[in-house]
N, C-alpha and C. Protein backbone atom coordinates (compact mmCIF):
# COMPACT_ATOMS: atom_id res chain seq x y z
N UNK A 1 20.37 73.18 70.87
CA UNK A 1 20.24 74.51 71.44
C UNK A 1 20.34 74.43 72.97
N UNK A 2 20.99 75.41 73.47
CA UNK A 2 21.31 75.66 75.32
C UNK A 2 20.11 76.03 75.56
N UNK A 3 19.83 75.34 76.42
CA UNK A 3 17.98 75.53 77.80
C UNK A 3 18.66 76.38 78.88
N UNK A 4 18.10 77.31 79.15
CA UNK A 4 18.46 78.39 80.44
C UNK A 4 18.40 77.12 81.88
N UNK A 5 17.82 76.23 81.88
CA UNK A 5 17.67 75.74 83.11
C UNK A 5 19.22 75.21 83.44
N UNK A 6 19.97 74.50 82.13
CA UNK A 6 21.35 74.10 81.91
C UNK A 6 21.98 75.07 82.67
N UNK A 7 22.06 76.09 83.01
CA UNK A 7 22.99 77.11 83.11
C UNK A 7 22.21 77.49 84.94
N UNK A 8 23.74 77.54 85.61
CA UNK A 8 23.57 77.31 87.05
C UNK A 8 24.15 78.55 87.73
N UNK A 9 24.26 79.40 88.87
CA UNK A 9 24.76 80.14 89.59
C UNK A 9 26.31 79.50 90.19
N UNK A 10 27.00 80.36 90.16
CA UNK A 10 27.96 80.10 90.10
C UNK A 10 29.01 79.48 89.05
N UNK A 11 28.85 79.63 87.70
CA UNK A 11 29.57 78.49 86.81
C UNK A 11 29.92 79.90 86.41
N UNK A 12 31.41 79.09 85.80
CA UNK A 12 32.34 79.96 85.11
C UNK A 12 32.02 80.08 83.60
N UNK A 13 31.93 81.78 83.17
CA UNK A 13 31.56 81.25 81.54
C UNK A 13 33.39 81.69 81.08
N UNK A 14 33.32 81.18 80.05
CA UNK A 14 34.49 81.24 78.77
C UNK A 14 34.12 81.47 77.47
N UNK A 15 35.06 82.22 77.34
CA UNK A 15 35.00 82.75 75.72
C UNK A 15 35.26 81.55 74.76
N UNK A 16 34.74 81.91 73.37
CA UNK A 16 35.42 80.73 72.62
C UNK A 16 37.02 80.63 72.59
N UNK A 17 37.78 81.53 73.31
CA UNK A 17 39.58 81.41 73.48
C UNK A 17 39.87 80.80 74.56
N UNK A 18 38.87 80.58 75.39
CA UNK A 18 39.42 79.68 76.36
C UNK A 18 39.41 80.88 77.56
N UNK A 19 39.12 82.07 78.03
CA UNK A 19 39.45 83.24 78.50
C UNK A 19 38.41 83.38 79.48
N UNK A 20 38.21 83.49 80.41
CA UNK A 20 37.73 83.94 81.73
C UNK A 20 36.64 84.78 81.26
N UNK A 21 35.26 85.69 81.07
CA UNK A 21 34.23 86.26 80.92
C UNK A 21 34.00 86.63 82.19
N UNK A 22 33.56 85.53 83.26
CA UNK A 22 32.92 86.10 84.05
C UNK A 22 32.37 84.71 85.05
N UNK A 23 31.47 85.21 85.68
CA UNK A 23 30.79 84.35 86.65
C UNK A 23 29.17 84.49 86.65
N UNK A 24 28.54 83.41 86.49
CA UNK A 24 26.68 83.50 85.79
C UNK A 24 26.42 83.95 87.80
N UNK A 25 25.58 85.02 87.71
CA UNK A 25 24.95 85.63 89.10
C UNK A 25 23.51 84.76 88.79
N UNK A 26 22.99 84.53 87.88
CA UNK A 26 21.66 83.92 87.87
C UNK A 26 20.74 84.60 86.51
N UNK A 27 19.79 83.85 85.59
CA UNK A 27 19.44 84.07 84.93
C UNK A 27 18.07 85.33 85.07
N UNK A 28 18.45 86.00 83.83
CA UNK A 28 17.75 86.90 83.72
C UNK A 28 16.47 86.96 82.61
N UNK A 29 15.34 86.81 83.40
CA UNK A 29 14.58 86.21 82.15
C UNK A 29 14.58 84.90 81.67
N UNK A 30 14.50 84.40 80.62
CA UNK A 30 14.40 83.53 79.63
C UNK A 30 15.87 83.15 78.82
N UNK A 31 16.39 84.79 78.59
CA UNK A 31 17.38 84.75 76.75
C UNK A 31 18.31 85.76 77.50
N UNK A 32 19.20 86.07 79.30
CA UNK A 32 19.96 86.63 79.20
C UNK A 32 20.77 86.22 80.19
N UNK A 33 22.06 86.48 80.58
CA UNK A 33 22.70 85.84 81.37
C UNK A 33 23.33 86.72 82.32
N UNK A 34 22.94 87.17 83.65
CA UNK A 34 23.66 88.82 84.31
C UNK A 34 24.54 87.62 85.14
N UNK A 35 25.96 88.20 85.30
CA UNK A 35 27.02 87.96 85.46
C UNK A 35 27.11 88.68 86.86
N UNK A 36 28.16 88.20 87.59
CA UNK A 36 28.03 88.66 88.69
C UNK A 36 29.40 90.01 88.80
N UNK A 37 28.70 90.71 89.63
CA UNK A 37 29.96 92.26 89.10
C UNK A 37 31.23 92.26 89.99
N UNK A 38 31.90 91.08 90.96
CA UNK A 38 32.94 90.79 91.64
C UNK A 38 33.94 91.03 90.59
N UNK A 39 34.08 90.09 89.40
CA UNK A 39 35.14 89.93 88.52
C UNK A 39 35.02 90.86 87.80
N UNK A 40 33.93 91.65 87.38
CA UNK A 40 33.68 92.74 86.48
C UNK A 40 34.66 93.82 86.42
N UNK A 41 35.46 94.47 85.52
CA UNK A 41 36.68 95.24 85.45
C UNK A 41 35.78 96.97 85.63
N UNK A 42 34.66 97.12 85.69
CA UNK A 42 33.81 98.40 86.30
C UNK A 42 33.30 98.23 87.47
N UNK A 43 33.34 96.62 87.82
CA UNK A 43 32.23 96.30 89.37
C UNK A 43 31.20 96.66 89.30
N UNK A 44 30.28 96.19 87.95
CA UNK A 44 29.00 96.24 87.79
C UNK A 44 28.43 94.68 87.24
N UNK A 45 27.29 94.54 87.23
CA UNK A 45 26.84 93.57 86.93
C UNK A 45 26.54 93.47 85.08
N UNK A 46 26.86 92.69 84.33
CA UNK A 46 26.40 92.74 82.92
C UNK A 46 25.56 91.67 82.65
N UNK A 47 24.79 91.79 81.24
CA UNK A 47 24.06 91.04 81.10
C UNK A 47 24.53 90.34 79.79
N UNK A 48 24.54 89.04 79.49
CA UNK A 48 25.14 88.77 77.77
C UNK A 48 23.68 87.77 77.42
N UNK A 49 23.35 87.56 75.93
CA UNK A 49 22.16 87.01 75.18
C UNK A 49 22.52 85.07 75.73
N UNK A 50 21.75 84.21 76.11
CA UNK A 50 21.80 82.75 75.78
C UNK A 50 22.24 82.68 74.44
N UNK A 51 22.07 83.57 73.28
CA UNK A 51 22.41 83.50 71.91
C UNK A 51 24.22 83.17 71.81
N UNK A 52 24.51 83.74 72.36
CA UNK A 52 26.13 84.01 72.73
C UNK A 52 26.57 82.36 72.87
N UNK A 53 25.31 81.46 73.44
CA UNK A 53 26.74 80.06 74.14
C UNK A 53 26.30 79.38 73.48
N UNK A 54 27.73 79.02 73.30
CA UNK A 54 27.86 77.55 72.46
C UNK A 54 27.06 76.21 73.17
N UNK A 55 27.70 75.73 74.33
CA UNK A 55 27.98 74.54 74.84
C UNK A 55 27.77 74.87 76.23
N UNK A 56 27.55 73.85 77.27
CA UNK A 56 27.54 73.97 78.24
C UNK A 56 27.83 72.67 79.40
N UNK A 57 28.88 72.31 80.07
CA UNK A 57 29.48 71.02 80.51
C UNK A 57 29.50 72.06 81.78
N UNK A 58 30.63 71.59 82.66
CA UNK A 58 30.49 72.62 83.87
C UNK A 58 31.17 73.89 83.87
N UNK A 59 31.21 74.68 82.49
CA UNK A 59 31.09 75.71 82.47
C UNK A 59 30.39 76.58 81.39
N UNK A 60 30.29 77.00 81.25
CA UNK A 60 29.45 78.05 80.10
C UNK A 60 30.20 78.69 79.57
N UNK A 61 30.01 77.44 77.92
CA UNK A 61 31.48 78.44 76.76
C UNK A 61 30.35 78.79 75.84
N UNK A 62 31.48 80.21 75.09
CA UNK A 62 30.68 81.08 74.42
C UNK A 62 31.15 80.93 72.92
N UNK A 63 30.20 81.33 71.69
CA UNK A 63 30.20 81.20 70.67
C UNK A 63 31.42 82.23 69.99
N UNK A 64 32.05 83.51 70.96
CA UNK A 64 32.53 84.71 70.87
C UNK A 64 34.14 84.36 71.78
N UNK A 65 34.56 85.04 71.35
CA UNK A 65 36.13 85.26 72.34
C UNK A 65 35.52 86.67 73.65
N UNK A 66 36.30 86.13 74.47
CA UNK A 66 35.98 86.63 75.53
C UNK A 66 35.75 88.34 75.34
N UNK A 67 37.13 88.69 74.25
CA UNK A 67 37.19 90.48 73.89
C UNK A 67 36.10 90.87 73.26
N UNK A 68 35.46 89.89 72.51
CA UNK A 68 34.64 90.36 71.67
C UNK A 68 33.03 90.26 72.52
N UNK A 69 32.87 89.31 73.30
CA UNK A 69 31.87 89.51 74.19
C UNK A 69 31.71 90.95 75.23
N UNK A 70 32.93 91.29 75.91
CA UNK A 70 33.10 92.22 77.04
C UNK A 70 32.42 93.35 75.91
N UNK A 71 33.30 93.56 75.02
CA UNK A 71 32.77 94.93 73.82
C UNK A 71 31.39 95.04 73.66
N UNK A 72 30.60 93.49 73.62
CA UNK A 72 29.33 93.85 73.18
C UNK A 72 28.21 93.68 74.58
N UNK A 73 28.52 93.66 76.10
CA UNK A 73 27.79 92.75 76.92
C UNK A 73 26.90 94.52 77.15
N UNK A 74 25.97 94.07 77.98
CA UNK A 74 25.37 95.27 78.47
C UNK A 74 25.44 95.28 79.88
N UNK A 75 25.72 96.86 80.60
CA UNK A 75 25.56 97.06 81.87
C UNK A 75 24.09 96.67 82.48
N UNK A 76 24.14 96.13 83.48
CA UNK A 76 22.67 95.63 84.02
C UNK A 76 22.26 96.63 84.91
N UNK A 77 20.47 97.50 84.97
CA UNK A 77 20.45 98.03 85.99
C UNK A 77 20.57 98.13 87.33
């Protein structure tokens, strides 16, 4: 199982296609991951579950394809 401490500011996450997601802004909590809203296609910040990643080497890949993550991520306040 992925430990939130594994997961760093600045690392690129990827979908399970290999596809660009986003960029980790810094952990939220414990179990969420807010993304930073530069690359964001609204220019907001989102948040996706630690549930979501697979693996983690120097980037943060996800259990989901990138389309299917964006569909389900949440806007962060």
């Amino acid at each position: 199982m992925v430990q939130a401490p594994q997961i760093k500011e600045h690392m690129e996450v990827l979908g399970s296609d290999g596809q660009h997601v986003g960029t980790v802004d810094h952990m939220e909590g414990s179990d969420k991951i807010k993304l930073t809203k530069n690359d964001a296609p609204d220019g907001k910040h989102h948040l996706i579950s630690l549930s979501l990643v697979d693996h983690v080497d120097a980037h943060v890949h996800l259990n989901k394809s990138a389309k299917d993550v964006q569909a389900q991520w949440q806007a962060a306040a």
